[in-house]
PDB file of N, CA and C in Angstrom:
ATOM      1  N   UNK A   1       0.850  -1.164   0.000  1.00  0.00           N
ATOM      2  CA  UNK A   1       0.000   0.000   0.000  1.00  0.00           C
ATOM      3  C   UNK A   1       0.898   1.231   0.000  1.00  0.00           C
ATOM      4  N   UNK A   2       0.558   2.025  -0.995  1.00  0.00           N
ATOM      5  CA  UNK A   2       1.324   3.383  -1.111  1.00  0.00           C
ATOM      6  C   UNK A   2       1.025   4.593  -0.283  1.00  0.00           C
ATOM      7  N   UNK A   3       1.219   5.569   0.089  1.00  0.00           N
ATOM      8  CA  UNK A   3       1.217   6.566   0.600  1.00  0.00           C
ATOM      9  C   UNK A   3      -0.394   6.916   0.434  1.00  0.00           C
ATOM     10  N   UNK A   4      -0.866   7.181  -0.685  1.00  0.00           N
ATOM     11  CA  UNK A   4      -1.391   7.810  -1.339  1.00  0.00           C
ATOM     12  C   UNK A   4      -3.152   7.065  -0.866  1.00  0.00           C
ATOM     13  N   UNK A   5      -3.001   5.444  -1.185  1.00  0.00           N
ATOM     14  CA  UNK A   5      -4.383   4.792  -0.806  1.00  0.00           C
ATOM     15  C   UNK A   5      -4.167   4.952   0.973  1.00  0.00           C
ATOM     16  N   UNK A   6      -3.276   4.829   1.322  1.00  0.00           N
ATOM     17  CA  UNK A   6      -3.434   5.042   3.009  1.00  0.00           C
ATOM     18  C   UNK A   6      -4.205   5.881   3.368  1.00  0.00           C
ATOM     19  N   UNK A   7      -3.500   7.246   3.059  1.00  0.00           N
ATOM     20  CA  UNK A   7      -4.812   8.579   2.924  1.00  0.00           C
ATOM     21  C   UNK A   7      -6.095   8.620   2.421  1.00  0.00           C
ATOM     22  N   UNK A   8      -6.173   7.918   1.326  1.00  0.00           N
ATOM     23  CA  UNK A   8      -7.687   8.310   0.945  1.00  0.00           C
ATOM     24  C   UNK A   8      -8.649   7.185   1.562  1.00  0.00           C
ATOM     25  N   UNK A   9      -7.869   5.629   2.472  1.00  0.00           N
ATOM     26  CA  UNK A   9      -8.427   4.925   2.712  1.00  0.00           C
ATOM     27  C   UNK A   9      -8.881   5.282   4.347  1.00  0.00           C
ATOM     28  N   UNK A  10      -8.063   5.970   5.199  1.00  0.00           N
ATOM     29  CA  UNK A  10      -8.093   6.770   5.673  1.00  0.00           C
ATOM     30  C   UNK A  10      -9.398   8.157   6.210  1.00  0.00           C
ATOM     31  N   UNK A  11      -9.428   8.889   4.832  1.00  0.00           N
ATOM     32  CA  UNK A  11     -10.188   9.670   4.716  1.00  0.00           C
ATOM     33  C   UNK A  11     -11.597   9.087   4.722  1.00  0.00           C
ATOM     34  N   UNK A  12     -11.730   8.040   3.829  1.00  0.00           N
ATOM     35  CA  UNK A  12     -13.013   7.260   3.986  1.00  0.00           C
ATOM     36  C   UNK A  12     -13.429   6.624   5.357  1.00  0.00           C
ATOM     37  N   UNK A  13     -12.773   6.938   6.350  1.00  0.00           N
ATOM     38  CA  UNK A  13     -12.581   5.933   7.576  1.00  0.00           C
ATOM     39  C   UNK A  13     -13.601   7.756   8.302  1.00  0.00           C
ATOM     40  N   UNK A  14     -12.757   8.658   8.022  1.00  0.00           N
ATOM     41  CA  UNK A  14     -12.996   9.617   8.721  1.00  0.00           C
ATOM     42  C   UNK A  14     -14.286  10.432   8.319  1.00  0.00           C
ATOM     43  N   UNK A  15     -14.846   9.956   7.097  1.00  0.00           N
ATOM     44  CA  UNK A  15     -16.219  10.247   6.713  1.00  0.00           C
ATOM     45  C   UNK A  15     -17.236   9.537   7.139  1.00  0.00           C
ATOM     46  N   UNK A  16     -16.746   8.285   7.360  1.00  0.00           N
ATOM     47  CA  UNK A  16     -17.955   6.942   7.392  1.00  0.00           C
ATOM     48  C   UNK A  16     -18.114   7.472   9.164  1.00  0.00           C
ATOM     49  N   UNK A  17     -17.071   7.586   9.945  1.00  0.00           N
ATOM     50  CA  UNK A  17     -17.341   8.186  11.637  1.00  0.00           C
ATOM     51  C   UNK A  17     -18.123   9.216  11.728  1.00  0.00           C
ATOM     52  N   UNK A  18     -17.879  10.514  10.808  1.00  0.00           N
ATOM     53  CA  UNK A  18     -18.535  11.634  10.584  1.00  0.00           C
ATOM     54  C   UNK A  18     -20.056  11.523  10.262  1.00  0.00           C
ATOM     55  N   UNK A  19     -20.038  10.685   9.290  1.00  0.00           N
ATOM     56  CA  UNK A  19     -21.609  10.320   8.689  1.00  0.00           C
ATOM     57  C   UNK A  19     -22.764   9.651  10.322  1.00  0.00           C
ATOM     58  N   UNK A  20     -21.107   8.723  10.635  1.00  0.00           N
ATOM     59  CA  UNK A  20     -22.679   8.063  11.742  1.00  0.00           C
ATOM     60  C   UNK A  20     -22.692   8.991  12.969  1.00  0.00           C
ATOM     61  N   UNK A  21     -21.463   9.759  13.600  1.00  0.00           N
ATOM     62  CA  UNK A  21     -21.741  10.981  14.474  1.00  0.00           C
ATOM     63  C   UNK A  21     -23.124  11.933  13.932  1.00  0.00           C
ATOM     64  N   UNK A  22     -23.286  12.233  12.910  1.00  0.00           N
ATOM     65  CA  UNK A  22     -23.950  13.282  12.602  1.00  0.00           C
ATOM     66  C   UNK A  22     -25.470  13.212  11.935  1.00  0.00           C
ATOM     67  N   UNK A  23     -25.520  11.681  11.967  1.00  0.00           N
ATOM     68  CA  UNK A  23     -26.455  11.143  11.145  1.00  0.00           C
ATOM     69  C   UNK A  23     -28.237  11.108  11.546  1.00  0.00           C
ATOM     70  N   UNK A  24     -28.718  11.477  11.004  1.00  0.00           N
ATOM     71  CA  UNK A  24     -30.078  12.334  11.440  1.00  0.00           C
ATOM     72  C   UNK A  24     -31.066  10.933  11.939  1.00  0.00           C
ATOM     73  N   UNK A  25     -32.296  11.555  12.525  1.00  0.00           N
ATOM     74  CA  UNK A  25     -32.704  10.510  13.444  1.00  0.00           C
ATOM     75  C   UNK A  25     -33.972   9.738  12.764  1.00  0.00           C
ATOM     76  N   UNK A  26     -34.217  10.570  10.884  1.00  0.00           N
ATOM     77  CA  UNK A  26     -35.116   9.729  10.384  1.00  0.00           C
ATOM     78  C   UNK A  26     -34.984   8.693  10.245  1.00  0.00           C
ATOM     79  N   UNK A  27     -36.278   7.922   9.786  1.00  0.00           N
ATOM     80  CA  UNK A  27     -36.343   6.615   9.398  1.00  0.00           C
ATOM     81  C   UNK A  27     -36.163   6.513   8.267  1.00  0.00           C
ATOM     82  N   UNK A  28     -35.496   6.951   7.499  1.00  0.00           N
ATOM     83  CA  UNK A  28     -35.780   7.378   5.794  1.00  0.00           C
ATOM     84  C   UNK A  28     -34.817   5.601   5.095  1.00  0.00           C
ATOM     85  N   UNK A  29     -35.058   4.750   4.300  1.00  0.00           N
ATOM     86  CA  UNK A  29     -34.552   3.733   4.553  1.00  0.00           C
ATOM     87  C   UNK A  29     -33.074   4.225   3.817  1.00  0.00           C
ATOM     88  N   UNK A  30     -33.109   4.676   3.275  1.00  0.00           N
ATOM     89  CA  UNK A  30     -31.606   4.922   1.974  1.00  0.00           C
ATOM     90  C   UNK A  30     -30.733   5.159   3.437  1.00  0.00           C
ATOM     91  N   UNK A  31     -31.365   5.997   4.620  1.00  0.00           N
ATOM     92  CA  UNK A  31     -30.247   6.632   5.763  1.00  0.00           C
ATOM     93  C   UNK A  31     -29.712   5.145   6.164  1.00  0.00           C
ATOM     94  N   UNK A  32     -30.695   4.158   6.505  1.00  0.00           N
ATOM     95  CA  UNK A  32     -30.617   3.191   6.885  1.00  0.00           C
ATOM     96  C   UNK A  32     -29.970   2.271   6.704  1.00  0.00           C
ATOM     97  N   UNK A  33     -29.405   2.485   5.437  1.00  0.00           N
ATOM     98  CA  UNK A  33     -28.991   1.337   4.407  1.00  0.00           C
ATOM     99  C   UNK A  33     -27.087   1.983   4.435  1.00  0.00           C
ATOM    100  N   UNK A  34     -27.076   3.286   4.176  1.00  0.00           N
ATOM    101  CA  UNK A  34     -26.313   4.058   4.433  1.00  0.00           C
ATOM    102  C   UNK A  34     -25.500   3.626   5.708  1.00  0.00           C
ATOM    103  N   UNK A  35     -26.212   4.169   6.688  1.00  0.00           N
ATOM    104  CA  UNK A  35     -25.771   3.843   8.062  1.00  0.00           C
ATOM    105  C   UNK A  35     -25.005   2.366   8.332  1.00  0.00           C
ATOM    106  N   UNK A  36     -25.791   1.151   7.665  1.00  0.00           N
ATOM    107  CA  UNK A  36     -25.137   0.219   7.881  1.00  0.00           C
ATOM    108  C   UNK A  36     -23.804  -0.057   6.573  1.00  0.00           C
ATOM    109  N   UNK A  37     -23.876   0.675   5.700  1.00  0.00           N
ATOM    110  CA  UNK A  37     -22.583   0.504   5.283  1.00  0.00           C
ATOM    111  C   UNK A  37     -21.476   1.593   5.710  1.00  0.00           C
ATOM    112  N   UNK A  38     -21.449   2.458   6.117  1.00  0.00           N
ATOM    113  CA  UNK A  38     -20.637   3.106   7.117  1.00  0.00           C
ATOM    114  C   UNK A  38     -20.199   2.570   8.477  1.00  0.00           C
ATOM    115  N   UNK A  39     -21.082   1.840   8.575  1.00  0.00           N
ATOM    116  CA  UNK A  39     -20.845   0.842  10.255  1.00  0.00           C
ATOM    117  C   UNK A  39     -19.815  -0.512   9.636  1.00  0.00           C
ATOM    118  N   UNK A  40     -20.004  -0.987   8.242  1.00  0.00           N
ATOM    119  CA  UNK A  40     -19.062  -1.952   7.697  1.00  0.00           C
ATOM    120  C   UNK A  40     -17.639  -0.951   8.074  1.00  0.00           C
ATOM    121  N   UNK A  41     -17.959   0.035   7.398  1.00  0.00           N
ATOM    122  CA  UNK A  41     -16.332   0.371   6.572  1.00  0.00           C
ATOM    123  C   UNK A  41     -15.533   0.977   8.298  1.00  0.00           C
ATOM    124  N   UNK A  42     -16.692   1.132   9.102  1.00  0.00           N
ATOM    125  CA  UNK A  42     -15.586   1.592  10.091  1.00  0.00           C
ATOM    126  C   UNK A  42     -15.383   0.437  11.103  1.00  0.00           C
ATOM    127  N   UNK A  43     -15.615  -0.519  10.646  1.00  0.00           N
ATOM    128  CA  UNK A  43     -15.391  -1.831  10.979  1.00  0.00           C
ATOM    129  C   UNK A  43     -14.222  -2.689  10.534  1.00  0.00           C
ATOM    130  N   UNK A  44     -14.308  -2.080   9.178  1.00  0.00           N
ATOM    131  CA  UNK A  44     -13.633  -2.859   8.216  1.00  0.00           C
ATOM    132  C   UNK A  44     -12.271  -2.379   7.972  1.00  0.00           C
ATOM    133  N   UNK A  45     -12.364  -0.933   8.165  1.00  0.00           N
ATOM    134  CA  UNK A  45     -11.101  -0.387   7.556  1.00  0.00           C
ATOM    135  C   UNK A  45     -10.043  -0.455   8.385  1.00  0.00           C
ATOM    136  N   UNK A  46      -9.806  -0.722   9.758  1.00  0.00           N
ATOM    137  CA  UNK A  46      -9.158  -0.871  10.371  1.00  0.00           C
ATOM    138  C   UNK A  46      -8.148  -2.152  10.366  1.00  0.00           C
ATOM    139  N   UNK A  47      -9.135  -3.099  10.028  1.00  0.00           N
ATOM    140  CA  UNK A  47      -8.972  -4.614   9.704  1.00  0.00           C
ATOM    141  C   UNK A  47      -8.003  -4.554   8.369  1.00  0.00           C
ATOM    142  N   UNK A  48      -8.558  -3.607   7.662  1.00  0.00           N
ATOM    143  CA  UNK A  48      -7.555  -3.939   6.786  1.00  0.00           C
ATOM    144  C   UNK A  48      -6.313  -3.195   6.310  1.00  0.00           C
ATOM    145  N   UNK A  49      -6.275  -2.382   7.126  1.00  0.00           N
ATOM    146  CA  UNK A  49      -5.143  -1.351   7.656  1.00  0.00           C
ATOM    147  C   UNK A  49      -4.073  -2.347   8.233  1.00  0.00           C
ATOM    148  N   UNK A  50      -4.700  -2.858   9.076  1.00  0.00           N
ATOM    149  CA  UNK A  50      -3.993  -3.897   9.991  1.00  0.00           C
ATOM    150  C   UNK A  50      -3.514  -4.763   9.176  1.00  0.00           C
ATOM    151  N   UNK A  51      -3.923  -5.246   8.647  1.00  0.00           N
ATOM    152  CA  UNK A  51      -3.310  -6.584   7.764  1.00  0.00           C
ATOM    153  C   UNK A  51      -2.581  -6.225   6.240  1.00  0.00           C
ATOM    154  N   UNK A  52      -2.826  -4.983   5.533  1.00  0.00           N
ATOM    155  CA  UNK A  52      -1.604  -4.240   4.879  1.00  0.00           C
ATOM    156  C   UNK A  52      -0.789  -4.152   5.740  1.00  0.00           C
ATOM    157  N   UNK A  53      -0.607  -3.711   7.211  1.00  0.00           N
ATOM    158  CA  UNK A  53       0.667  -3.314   8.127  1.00  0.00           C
ATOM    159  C   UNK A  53       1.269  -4.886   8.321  1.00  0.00           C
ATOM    160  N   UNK A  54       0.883  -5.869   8.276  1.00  0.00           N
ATOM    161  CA  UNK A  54       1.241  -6.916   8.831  1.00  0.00           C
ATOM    162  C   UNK A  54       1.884  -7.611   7.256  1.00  0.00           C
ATOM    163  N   UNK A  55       1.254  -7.643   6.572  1.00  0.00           N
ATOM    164  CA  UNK A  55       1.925  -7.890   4.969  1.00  0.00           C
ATOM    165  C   UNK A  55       3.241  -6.431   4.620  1.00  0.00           C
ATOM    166  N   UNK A  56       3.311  -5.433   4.972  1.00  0.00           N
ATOM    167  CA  UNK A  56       4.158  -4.936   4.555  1.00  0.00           C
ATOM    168  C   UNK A  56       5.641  -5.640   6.191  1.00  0.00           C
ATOM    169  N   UNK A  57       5.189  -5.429   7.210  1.00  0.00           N
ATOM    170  CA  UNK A  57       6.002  -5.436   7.906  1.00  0.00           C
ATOM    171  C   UNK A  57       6.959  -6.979   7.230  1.00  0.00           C
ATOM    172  N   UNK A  58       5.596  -8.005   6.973  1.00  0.00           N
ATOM    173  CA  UNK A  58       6.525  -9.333   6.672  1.00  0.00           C
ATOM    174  C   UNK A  58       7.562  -9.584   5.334  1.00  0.00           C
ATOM    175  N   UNK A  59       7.639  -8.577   5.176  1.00  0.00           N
ATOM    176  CA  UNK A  59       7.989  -8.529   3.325  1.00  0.00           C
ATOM    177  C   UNK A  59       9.622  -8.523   3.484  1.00  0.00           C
TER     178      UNK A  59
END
């Protein structure tokens, strides 16, 4: 992983937190649907942060 996807993978980490901090209290389903893929990626992105760090460290 280059410099470059770190940051923007990153940035997506720091939108998907932003989205569910700020995320309004309708029932509207798209929010819904939304919400749970923002709950993946800030789930997810860490995981795979972690395991680029663990593949670069082993190299």
């Amino acid at each position: 992983m280059n410099r470059i996807e770190f940051f923007q993978v990153l940035t997506l980490w720091f939108v998907a937190a932003t989205f569910l901090r700020s995320g309004s209290g309708n029932s509207n389903p798209a929010l819904v649907v939304m919400a749970f893929v923002a709950l993946g990626l800030i789930y997810g992105i860490p995981v795979y942060l972690l395991v680029e760090l663990v593949d670069h460290i082993a190299e």
